[in-house]
C-alpha atoms as a PDB file:
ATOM      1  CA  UNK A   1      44.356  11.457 -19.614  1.00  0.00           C
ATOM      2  CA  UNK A   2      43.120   7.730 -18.920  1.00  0.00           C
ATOM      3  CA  UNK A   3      43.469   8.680 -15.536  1.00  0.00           C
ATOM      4  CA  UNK A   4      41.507  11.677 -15.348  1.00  0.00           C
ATOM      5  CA  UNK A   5      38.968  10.109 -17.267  1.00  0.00           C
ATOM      6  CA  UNK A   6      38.867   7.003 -14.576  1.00  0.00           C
ATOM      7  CA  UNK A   7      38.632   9.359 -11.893  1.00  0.00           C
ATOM      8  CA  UNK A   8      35.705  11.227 -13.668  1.00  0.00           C
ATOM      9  CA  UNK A   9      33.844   8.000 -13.975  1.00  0.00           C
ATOM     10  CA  UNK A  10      34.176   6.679 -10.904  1.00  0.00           C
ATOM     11  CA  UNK A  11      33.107  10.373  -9.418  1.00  0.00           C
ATOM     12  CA  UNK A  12      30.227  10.021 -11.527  1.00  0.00           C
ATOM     13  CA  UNK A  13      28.991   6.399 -10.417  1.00  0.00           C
ATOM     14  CA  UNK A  14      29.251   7.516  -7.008  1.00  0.00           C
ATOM     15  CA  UNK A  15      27.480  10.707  -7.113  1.00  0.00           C
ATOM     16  CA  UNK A  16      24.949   8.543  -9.010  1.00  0.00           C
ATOM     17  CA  UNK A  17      24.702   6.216  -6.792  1.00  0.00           C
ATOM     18  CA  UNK A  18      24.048   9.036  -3.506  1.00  0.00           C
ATOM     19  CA  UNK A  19      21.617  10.573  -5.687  1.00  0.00           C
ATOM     20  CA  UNK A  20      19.686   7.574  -6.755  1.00  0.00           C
ATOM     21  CA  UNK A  21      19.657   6.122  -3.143  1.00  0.00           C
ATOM     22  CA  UNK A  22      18.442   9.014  -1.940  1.00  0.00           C
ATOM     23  CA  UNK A  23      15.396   8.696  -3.742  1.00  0.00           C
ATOM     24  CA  UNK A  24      15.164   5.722  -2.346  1.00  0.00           C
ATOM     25  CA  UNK A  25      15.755   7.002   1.633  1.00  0.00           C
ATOM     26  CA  UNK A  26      13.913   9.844   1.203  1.00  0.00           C
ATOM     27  CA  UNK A  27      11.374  10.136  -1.154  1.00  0.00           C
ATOM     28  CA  UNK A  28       9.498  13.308  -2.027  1.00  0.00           C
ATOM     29  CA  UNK A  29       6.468  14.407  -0.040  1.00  0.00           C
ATOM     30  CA  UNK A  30       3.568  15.742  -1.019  1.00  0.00           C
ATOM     31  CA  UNK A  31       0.769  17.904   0.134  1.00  0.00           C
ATOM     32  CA  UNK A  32      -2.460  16.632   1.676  1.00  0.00           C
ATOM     33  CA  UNK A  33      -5.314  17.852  -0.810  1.00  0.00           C
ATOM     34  CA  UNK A  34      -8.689  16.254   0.148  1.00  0.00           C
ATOM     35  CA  UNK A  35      -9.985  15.353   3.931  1.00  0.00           C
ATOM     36  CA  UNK A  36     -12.906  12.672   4.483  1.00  0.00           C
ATOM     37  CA  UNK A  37     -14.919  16.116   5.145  1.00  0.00           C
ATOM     38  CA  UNK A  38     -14.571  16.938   1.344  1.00  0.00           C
ATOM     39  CA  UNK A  39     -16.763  13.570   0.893  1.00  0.00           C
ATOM     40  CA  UNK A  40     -19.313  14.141   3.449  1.00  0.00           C
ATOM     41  CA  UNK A  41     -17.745  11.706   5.694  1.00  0.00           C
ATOM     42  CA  UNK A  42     -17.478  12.014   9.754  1.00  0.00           C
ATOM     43  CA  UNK A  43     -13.914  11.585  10.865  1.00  0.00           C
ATOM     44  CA  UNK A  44     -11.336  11.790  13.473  1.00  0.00           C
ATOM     45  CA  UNK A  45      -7.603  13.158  13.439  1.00  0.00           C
ATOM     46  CA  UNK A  46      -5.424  10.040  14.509  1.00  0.00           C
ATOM     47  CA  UNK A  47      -1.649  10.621  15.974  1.00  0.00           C
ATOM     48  CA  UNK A  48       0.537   7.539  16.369  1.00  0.00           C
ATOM     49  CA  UNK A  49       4.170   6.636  16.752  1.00  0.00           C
ATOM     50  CA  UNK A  50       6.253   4.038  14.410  1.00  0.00           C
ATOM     51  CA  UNK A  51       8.551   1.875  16.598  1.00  0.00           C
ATOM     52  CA  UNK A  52      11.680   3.813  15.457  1.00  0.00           C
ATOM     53  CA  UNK A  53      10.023   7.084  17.032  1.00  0.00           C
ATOM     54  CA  UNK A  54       8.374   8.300  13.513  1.00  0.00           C
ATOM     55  CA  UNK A  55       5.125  10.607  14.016  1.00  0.00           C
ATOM     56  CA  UNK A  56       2.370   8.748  11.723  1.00  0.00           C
ATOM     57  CA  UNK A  57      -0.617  10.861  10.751  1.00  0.00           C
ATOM     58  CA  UNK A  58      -4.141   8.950  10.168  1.00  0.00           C
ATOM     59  CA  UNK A  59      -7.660   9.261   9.907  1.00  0.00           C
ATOM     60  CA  UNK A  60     -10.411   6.844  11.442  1.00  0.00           C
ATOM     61  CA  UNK A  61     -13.640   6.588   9.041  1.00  0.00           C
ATOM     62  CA  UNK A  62     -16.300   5.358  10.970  1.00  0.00           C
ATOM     63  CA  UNK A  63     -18.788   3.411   9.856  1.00  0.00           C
ATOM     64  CA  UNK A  64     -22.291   4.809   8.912  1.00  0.00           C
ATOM     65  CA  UNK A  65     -25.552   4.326  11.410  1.00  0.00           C
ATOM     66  CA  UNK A  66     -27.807   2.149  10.170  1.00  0.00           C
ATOM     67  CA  UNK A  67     -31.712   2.988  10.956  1.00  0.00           C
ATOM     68  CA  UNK A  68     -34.332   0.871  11.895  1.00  0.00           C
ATOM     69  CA  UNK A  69     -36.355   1.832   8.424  1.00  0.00           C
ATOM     70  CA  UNK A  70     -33.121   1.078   6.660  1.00  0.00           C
ATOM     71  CA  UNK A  71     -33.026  -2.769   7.744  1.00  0.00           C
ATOM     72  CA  UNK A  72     -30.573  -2.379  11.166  1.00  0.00           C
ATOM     73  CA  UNK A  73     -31.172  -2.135  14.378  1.00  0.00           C
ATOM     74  CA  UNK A  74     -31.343   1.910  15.336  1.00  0.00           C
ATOM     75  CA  UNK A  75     -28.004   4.018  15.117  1.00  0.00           C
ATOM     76  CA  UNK A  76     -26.246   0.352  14.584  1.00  0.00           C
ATOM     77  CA  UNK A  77     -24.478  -0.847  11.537  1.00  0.00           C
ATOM     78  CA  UNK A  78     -23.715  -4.456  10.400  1.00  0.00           C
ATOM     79  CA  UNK A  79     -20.103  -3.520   9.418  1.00  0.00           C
ATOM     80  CA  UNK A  80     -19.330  -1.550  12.663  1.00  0.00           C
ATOM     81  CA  UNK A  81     -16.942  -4.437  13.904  1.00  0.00           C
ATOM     82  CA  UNK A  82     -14.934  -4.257  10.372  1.00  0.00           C
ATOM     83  CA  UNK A  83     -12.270  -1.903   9.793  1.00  0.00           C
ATOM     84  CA  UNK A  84     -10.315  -2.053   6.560  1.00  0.00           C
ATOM     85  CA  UNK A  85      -6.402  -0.177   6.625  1.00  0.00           C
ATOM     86  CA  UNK A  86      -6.264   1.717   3.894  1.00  0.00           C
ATOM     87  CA  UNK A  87      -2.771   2.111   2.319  1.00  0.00           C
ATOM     88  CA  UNK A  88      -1.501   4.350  -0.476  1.00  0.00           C
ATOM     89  CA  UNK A  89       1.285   4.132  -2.554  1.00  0.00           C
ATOM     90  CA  UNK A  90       5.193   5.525  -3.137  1.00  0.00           C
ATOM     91  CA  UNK A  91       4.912   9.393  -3.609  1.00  0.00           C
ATOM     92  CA  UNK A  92       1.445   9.690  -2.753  1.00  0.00           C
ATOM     93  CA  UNK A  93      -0.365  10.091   0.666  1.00  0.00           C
ATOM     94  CA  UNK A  94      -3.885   9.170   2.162  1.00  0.00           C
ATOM     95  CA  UNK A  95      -5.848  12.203   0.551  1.00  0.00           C
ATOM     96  CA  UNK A  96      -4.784  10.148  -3.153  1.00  0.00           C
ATOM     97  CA  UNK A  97      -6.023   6.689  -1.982  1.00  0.00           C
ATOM     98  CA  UNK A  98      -9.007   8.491  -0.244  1.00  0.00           C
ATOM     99  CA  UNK A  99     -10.613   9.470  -3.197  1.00  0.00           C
ATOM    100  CA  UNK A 100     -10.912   6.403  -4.763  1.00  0.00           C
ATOM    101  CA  UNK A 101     -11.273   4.178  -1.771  1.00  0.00           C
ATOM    102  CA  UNK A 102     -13.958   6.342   0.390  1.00  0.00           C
ATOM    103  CA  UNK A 103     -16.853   4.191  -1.373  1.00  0.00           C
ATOM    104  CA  UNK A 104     -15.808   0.805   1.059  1.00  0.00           C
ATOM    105  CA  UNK A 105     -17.695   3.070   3.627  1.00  0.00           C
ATOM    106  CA  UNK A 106     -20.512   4.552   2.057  1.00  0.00           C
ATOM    107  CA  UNK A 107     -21.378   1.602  -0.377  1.00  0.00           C
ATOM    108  CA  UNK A 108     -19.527  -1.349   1.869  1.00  0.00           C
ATOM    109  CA  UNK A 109     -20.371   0.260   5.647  1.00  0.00           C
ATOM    110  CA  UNK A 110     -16.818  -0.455   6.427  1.00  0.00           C
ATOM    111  CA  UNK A 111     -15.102   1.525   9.377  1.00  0.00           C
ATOM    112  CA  UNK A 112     -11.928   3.039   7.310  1.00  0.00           C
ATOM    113  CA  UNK A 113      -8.241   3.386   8.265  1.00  0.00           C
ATOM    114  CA  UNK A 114      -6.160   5.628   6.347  1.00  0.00           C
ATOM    115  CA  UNK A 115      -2.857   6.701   7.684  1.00  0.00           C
ATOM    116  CA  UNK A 116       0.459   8.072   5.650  1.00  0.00           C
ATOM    117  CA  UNK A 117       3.629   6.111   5.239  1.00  0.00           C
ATOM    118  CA  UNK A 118       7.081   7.829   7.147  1.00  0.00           C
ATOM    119  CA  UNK A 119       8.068  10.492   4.364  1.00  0.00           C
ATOM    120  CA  UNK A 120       4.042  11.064   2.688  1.00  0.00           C
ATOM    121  CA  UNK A 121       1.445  13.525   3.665  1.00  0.00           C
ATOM    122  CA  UNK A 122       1.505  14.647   7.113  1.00  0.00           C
ATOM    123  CA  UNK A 123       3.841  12.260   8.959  1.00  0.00           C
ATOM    124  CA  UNK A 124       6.712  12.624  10.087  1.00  0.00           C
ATOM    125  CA  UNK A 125      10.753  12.275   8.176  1.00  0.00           C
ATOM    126  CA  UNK A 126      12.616   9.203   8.731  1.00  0.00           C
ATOM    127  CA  UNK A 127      14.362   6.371   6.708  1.00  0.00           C
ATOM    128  CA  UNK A 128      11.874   4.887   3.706  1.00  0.00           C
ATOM    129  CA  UNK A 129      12.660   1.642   2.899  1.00  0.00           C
ATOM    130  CA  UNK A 130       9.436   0.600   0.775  1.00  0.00           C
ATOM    131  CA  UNK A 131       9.477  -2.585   2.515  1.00  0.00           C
ATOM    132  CA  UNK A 132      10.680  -2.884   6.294  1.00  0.00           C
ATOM    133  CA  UNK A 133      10.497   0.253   7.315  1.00  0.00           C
ATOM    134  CA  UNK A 134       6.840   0.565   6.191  1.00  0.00           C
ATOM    135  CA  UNK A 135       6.321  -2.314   7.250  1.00  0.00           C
ATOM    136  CA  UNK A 136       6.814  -1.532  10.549  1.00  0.00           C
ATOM    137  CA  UNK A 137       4.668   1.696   9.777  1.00  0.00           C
ATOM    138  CA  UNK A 138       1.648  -0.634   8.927  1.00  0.00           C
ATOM    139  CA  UNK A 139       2.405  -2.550  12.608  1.00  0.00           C
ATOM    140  CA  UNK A 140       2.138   0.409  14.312  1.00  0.00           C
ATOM    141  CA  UNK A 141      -1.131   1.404  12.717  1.00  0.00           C
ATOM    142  CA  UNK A 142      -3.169  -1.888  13.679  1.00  0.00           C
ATOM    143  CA  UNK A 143      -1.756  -1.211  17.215  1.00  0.00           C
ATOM    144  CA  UNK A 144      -2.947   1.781  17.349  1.00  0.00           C
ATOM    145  CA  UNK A 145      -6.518   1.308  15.349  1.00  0.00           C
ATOM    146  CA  UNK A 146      -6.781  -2.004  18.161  1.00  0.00           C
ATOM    147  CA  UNK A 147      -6.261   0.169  21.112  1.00  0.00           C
ATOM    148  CA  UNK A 148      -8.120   3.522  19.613  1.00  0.00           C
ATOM    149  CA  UNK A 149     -11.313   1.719  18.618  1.00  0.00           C
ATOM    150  CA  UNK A 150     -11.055  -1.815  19.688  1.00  0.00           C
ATOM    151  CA  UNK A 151     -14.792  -2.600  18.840  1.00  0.00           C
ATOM    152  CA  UNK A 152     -14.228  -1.011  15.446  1.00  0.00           C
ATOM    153  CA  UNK A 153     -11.327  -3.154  14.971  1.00  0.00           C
ATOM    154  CA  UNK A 154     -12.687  -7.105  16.057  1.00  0.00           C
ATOM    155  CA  UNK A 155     -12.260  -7.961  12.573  1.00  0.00           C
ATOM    156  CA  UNK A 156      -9.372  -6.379  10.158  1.00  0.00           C
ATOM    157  CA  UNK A 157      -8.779  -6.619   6.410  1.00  0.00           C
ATOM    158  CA  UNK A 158      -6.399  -4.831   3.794  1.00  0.00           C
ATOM    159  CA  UNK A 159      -6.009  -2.745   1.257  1.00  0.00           C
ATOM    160  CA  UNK A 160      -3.487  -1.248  -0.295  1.00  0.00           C
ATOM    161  CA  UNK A 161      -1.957   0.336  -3.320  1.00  0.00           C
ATOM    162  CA  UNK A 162       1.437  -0.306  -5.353  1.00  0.00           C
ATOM    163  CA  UNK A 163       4.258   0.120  -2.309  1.00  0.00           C
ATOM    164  CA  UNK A 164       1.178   0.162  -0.061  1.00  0.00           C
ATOM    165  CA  UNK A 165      -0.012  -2.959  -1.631  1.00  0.00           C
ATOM    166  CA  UNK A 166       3.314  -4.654  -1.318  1.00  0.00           C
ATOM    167  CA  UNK A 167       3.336  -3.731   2.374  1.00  0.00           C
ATOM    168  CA  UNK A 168      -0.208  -5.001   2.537  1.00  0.00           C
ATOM    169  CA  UNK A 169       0.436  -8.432   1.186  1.00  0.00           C
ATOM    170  CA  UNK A 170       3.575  -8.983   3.723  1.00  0.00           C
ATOM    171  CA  UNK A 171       1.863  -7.655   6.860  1.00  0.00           C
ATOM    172  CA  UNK A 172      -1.088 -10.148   6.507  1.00  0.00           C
ATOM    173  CA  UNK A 173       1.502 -12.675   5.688  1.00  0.00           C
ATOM    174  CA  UNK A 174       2.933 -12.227   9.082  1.00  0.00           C
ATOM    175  CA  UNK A 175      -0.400 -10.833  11.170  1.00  0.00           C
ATOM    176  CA  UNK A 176      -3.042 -14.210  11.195  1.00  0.00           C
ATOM    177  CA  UNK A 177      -5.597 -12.064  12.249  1.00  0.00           C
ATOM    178  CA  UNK A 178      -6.055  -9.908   9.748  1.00  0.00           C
ATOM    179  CA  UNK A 179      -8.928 -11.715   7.511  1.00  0.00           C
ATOM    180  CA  UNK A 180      -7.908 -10.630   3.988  1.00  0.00           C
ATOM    181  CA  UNK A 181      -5.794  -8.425   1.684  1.00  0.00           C
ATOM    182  CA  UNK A 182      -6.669  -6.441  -1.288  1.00  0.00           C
ATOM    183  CA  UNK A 183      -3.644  -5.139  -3.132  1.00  0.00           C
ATOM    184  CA  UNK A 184      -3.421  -3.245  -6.570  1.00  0.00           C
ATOM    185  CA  UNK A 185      -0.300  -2.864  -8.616  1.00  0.00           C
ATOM    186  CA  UNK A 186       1.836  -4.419  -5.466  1.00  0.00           C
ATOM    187  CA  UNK A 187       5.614  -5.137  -6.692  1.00  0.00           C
ATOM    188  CA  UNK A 188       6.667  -8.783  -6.264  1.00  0.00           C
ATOM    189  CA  UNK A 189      10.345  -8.211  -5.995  1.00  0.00           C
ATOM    190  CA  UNK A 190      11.996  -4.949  -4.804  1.00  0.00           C
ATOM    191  CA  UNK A 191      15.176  -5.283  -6.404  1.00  0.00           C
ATOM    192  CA  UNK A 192      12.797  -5.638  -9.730  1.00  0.00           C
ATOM    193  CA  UNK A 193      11.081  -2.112  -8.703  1.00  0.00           C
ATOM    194  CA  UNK A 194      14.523  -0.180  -8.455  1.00  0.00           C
ATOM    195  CA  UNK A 195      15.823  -1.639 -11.730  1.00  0.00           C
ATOM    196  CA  UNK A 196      12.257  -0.670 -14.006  1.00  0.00           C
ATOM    197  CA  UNK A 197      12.139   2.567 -12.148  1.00  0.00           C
ATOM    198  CA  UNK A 198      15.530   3.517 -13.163  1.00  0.00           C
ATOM    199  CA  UNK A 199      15.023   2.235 -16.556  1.00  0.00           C
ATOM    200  CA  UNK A 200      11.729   3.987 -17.102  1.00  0.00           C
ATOM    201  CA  UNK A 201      12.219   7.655 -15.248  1.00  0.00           C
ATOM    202  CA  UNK A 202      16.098   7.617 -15.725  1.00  0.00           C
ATOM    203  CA  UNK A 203      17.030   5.627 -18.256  1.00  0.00           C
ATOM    204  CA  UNK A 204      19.809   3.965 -17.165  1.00  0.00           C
ATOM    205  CA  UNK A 205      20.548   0.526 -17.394  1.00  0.00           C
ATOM    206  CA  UNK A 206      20.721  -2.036 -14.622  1.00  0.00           C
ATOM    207  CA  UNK A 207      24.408  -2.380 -15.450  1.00  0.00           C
ATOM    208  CA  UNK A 208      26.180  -0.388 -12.828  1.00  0.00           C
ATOM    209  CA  UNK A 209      23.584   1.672 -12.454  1.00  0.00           C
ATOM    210  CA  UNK A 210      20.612   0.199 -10.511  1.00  0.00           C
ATOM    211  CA  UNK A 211      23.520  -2.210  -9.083  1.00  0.00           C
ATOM    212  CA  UNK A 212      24.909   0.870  -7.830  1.00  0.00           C
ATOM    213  CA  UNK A 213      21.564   1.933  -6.504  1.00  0.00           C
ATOM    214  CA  UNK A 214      20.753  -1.136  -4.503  1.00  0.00           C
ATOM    215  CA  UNK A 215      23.967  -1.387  -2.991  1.00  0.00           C
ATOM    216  CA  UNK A 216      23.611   2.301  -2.053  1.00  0.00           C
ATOM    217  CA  UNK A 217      20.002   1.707  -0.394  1.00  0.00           C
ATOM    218  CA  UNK A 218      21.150  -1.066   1.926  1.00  0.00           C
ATOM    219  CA  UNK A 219      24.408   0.443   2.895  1.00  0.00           C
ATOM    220  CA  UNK A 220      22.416   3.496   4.017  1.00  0.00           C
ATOM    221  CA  UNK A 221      19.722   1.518   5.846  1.00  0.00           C
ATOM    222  CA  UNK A 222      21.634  -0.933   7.150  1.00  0.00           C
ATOM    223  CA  UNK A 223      19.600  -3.954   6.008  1.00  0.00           C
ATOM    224  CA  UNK A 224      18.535  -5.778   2.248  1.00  0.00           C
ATOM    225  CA  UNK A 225      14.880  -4.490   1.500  1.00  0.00           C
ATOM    226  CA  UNK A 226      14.849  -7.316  -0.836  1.00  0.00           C
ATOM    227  CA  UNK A 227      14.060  -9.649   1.862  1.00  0.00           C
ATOM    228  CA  UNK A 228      11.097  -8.217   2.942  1.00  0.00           C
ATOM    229  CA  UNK A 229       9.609  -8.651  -1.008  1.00  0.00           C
ATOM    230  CA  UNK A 230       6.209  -9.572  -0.632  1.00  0.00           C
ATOM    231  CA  UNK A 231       6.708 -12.523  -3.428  1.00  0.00           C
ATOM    232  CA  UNK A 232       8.708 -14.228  -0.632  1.00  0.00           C
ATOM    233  CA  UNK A 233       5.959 -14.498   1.635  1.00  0.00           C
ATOM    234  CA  UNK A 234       2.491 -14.056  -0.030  1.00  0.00           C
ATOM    235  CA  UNK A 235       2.122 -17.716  -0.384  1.00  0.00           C
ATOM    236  CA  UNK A 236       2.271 -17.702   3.803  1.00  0.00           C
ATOM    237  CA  UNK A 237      -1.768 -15.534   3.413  1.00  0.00           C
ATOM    238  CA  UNK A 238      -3.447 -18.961   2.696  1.00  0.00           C
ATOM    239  CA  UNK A 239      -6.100 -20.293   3.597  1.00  0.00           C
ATOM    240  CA  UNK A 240      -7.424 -15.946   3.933  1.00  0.00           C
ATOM    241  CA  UNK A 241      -8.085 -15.264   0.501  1.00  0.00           C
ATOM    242  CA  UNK A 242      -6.022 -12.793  -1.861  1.00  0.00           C
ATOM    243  CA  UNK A 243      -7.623 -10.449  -4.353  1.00  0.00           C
ATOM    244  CA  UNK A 244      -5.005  -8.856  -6.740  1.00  0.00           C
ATOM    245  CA  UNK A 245      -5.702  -5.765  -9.209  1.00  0.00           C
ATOM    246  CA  UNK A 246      -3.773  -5.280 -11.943  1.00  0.00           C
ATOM    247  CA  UNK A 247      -3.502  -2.326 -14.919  1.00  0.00           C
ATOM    248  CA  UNK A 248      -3.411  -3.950 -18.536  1.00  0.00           C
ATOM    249  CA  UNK A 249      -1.001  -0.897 -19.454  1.00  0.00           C
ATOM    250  CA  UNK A 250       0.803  -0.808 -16.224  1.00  0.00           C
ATOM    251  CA  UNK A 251       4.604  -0.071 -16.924  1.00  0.00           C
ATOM    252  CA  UNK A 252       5.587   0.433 -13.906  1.00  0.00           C
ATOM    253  CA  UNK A 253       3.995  -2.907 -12.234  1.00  0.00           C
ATOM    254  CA  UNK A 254       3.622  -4.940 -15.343  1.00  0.00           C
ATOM    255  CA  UNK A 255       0.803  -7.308 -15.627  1.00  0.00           C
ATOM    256  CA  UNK A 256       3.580 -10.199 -15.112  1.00  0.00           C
ATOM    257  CA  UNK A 257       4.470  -8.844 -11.559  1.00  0.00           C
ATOM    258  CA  UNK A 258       0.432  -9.678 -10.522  1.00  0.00           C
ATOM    259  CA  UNK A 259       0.521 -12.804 -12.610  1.00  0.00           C
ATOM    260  CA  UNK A 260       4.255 -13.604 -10.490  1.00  0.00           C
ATOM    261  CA  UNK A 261       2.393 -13.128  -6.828  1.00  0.00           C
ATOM    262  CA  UNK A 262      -1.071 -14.595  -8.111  1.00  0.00           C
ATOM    263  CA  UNK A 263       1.081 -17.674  -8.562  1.00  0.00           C
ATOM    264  CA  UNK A 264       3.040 -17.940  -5.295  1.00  0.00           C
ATOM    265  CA  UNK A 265      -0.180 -17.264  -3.514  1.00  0.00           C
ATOM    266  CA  UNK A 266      -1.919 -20.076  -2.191  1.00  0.00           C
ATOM    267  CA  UNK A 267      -6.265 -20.350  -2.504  1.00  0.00           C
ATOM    268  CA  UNK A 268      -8.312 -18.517  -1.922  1.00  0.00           C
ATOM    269  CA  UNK A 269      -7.005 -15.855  -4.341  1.00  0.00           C
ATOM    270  CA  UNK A 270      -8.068 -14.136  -7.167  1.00  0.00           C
ATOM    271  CA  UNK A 271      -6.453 -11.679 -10.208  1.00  0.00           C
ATOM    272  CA  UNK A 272      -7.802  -9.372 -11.879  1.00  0.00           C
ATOM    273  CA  UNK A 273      -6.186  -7.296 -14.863  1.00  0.00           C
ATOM    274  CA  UNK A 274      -7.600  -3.931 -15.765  1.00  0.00           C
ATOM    275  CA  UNK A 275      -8.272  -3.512 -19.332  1.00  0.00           C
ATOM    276  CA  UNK A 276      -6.180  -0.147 -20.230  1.00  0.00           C
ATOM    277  CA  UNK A 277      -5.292   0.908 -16.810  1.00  0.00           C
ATOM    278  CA  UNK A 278      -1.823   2.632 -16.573  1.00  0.00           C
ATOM    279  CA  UNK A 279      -0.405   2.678 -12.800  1.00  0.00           C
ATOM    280  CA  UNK A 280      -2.892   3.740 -10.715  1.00  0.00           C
ATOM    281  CA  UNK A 281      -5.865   3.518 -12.971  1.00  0.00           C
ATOM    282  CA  UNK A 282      -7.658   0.577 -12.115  1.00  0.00           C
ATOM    283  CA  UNK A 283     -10.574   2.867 -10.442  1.00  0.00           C
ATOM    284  CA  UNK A 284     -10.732   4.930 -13.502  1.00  0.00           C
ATOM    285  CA  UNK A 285     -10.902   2.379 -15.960  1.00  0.00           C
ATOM    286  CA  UNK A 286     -12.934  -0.185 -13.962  1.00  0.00           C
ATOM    287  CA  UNK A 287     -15.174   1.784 -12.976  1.00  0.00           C
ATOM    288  CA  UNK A 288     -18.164   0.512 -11.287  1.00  0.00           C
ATOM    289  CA  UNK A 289     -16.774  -3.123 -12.271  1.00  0.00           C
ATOM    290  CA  UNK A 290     -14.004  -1.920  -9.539  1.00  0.00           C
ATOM    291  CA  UNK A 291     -16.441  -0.781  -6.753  1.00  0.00           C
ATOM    292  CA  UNK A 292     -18.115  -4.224  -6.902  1.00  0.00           C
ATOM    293  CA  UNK A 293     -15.735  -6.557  -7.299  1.00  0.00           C
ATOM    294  CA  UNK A 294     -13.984  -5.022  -4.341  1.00  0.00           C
ATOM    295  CA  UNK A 295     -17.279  -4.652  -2.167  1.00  0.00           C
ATOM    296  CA  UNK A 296     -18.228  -8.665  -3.519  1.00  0.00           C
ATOM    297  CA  UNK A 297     -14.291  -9.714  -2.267  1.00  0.00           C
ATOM    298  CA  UNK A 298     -14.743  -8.099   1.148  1.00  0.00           C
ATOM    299  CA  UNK A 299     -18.861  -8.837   1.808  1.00  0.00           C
ATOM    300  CA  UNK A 300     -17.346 -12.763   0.992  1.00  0.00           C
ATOM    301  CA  UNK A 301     -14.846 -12.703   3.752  1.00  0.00           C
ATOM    302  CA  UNK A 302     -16.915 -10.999   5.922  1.00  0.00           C
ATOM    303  CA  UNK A 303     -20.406 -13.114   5.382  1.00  0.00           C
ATOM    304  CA  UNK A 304     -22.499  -9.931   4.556  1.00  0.00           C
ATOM    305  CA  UNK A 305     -24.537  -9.533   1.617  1.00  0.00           C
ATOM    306  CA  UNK A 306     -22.787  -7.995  -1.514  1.00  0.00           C
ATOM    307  CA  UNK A 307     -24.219  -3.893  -2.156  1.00  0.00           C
END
């Protein structure tokens, strides 16, 4: 009987751990609900490829036309030059970011970038990683916005959201032209993520469990995700300033993970906890406090008068 029982367990901890990686590797997708066209906004379709041969879906937001009567020079725009790469978040897609990001154009005059992650939306299936991988996603995207719309693109900042966020704060780490990164809810460490998630949605404890999980994710990728955590190189953004977002209810990026990567960043760099705001809800509960701090943080880096 010990035996069978042994042999039950260990079947068990090892379907687990397929299951659970899996998550991981391949993520659930869904549908595209909202197009910049549902806002008012003028838009084009954008088709790129990820260095591993993923098809990466995007749109390209460009900037409004200023008039002469408005205080610009006729069909110009002071933020025509400016692009910021919009990035969403694990499970979501650029139709969820759009809606609560689409004011950095029609408030800020910002060109816009959204694309969706390998796995989201309307790109293409491959290996997710929530770190390398998309990382690499992210690369791909600036190449493509530089070569698309190269006078869009002189000058490049970040945002992004949760897993986008995390990607956000490690590309600009690595990129030293891209001016400055926004990032809400980012996760410091991934091994951290994996552990809460399966705590929180599974409730299983890190003892075999996530253990099992993690080993699972890099022996089916081939590579540690855990050293591409954006707490290992955030500090590397500096002297380009940092502006973090936080939800005060967040259980799923608790308040210490922005307080952990507002203190390995170097200045400029600024946190800001949302009063309330579960994952995700920083718009919602900030509310025009959110718009303007954001608009403030990007008309700073960019030397253009705050909306």
């Amino acid at each position: 009987m010990i035996f069978i029982l042994t042999g039950l367990a260990v079947l068990f901890l090892v379907l687990w751990s397929v299951f659970s990686s899996g998550l991981v590797v391949h993520g659930e997708r869904d549908p595209i609900t909202v197009i910049p066209r549902t806002f008012g906004l003028p838009f084009t379709d954008e088709q790129f490829t990820s260095a591993d041969g993923v098809a990466l879906a995007g749109w390209f937001v460009p900037a409004p036309k200023k008039t002469a009567a408005a205080g610009g020079r006729p069909g110009s725009s002071d933020g025509a030059d400016v692009t910021l790469v919009v990035c969403h978040g694990w499970g979501a897609n650029r139709s969820d970011i759009l809606e609560r990001t689409h004011f950095f154009n029609t408030e800020g005059g910002y060109n816009l970038f959204y694309f969706d992650f390998r796995n989201h939306g309307a790109s293409g299936s491959g290996r997710s990683s929530l770190t390398k991988l998309e990382i690499g996603d992210l690369g791909a995207a600036l190449d493509h916005l530089r070569a698309a719309h190269p006078e869009a693109s002189r000058r490049v900042a970040l945002y992004g959201m949760s897993m986008g966020g995390s990607v956000c704060l490690w590309v600009a780490a690595h990129h030293p032209e891209i001016a400055a990164v926004a990032a809400e809810s980012p996760f410091g460490l991934y091994g951290d993520v994996i552990v809460r998630y399966g705590r929180l949605f599974y409730h299983v404890p890190k003892y075999p469990f996530s253990l099992l999980t993690l080993w699972a994710v890099r022996w089916r990728l081939g590579f540690d995700p855990q050293a591409f955590s954006p707490l290992h190189a955030i500090g590397k953004i500096s002297p380009r300033p940092v502006f973090l977002v936080q939800g005060g209810e967040d259980a799923r990026m608790p308040p210490r993970e922005g307080e952990r990567l507002f203190t390995a960043a170097g200045e400029p760099k600024t946190l800001w906890t949302v009063p309330g705001a579960d994952h995700g809800e920083a718009a919602e509960f900030g509310g025009g406090e959110y718009r303007q701090r954001l608009l403030a943080f990007y008309a700073g880096v960019f030397h253009r008068r705050p909306v």
